[in-house]
Protein backbone atom coordinates (compact mmCIF):
# COMPACT_ATOMS: atom_id res chain seq x y z
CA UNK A 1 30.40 -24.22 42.90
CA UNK A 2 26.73 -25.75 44.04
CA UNK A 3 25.46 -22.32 43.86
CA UNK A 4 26.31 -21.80 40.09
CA UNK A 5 25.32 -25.40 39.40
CA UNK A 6 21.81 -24.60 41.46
CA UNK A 7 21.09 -21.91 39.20
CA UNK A 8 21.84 -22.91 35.59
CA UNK A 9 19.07 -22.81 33.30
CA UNK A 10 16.98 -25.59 32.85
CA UNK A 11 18.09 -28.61 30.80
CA UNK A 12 16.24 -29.47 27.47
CA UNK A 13 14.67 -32.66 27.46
CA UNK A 14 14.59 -33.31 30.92
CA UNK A 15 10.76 -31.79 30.94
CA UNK A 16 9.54 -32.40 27.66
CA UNK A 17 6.16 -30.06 28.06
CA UNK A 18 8.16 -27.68 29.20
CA UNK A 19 10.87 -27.66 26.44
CA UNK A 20 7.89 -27.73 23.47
CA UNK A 21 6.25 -24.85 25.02
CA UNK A 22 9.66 -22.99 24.50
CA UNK A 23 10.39 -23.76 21.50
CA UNK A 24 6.62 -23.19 20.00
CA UNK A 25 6.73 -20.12 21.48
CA UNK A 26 9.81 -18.77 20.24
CA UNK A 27 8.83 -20.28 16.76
CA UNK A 28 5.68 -18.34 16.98
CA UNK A 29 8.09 -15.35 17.93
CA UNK A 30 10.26 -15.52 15.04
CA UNK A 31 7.33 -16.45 12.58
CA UNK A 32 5.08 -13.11 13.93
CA UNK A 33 8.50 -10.60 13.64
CA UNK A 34 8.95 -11.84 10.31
CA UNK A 35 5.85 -11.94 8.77
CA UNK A 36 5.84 -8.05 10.52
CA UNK A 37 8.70 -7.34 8.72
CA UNK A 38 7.75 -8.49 5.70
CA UNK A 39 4.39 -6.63 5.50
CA UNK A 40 6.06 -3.19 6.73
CA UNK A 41 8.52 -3.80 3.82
CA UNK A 42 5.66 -4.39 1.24
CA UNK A 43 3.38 -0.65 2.85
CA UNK A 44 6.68 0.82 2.37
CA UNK A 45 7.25 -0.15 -1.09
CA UNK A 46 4.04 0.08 -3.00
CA UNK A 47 5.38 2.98 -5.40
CA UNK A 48 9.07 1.77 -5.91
CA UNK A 49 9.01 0.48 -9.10
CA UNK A 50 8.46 3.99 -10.43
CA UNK A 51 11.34 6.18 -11.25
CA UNK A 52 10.65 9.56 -8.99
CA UNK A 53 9.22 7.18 -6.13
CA UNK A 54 11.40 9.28 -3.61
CA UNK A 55 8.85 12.39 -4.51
CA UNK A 56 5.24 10.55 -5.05
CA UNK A 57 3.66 11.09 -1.52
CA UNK A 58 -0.03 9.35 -0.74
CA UNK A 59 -2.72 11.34 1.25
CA UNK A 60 -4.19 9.95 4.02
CA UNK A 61 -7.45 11.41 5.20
CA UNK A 62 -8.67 9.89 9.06
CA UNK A 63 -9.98 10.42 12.03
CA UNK A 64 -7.83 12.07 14.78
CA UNK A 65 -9.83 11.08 17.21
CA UNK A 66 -9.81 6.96 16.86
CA UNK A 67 -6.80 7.17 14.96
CA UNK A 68 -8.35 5.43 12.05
CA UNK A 69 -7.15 6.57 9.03
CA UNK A 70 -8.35 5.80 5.44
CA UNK A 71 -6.67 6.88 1.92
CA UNK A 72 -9.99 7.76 0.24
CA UNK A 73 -10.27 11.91 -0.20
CA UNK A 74 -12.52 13.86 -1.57
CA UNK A 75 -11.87 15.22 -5.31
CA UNK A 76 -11.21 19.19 -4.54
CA UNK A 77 -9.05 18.72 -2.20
CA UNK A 78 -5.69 17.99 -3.98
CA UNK A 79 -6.06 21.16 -5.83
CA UNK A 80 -6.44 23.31 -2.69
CA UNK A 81 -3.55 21.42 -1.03
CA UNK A 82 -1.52 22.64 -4.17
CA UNK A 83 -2.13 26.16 -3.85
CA UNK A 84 -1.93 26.54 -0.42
CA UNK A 85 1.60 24.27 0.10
CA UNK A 86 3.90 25.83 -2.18
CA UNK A 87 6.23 22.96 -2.70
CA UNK A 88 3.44 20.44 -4.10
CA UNK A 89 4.55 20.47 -7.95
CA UNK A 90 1.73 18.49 -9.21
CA UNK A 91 -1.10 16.13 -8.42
CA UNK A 92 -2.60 13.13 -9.68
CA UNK A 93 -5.92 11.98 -9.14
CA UNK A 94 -6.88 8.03 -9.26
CA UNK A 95 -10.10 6.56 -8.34
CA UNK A 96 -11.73 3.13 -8.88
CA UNK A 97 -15.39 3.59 -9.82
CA UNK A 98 -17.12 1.12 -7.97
CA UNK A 99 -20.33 0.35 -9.23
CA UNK A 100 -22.51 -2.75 -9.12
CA UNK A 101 -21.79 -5.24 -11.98
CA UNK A 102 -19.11 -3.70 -14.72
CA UNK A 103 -18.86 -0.18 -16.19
CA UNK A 104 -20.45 0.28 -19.39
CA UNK A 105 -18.20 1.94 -21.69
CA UNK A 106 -19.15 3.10 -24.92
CA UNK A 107 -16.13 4.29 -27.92
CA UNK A 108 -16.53 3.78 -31.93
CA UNK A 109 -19.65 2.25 -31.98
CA UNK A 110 -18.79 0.00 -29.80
CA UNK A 111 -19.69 -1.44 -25.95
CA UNK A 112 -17.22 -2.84 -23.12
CA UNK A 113 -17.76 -4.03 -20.10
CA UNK A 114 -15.18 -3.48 -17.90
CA UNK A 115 -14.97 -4.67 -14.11
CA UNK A 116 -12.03 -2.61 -13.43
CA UNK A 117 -12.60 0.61 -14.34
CA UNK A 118 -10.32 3.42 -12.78
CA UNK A 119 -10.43 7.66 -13.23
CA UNK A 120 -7.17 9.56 -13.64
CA UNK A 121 -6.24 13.05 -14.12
CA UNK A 122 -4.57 13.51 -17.49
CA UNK A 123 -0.97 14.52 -15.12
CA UNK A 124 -0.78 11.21 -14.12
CA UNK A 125 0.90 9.85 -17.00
CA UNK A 126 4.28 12.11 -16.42
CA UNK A 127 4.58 10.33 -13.34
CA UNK A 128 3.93 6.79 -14.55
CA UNK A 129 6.82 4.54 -15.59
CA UNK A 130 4.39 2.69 -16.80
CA UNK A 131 3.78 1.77 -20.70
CA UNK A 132 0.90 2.14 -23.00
CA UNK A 133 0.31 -1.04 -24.83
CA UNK A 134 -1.78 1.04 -28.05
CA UNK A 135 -1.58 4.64 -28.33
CA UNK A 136 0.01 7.40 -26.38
CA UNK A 137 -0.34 9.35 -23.26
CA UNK A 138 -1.20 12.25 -25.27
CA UNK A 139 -4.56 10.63 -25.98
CA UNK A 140 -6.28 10.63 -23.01
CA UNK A 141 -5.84 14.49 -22.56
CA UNK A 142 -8.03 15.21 -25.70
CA UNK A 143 -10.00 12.36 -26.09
């Protein structure tokens, strides 16, 4: 019976230091899985809210290397991906222009300024579950 009294864990309280260091660390345990979790839950669901989200894939372009990877890719390449992987269906293209200041753009006579200023491929509207505030989809393929 000594032995099993011998080696019990330690009490709480009895060492205060001691006790605070456990429990900050297994706060700081708890807070750093969750706020894991969390963030792999948000990477995973960036597209969800659209309706064929189980068939949009991203592209990834990277270095094998360092293992760095980065989703920026270079314009022809979606199209050659498309003929050469027979499954691909479509494509849609989306950059931000980033420029210094705002983009200037110009439509009836008149000027804009606009600090967000994104290019699309006409597709991308299919795939959108988005809505068009003015106007339709149908719009932006003949301008």
């Amino acid at each position: 019976m000594e032995e099993l009294l011998q080696n019990r864990p330690p009490q709480p309280g009895k060492n205060k230091w001691v006790t605070l260091i456990s429990i900050l660390g297994i706060s700081v345990g708890m807070v750093s899985g969750l706020l894991s979790y969390l963030h792999i839950q948000y990477e995973k669901g960036y597209d969800r809210f659209h309706s064929k989200s189980g068939r949009i894939y991203r592209i990834v372009t990277g270095d094998v290397d360092t293992g760095e990877g980065w989703v920026g890719i270079s314009a022809p390449i979606p199209p050659r991906i498309k003929a050469d992987v027979p499954e691909i269906e479509d494509y849609v293209r989306l950059t931000k222009l980033r420029r210094q200041g705002k983009v200037v753009v110009h439509y009836d006579n008149q000027y804009f300024n606009e600090a967000d200023f994104f290019l699309a491929d006409a597709s991308c509207f299919p795939y959108s579950t988005s809505r068009c505030c003015r106007g339709t989809p149908a719009g932006f393929s003949n301008p």
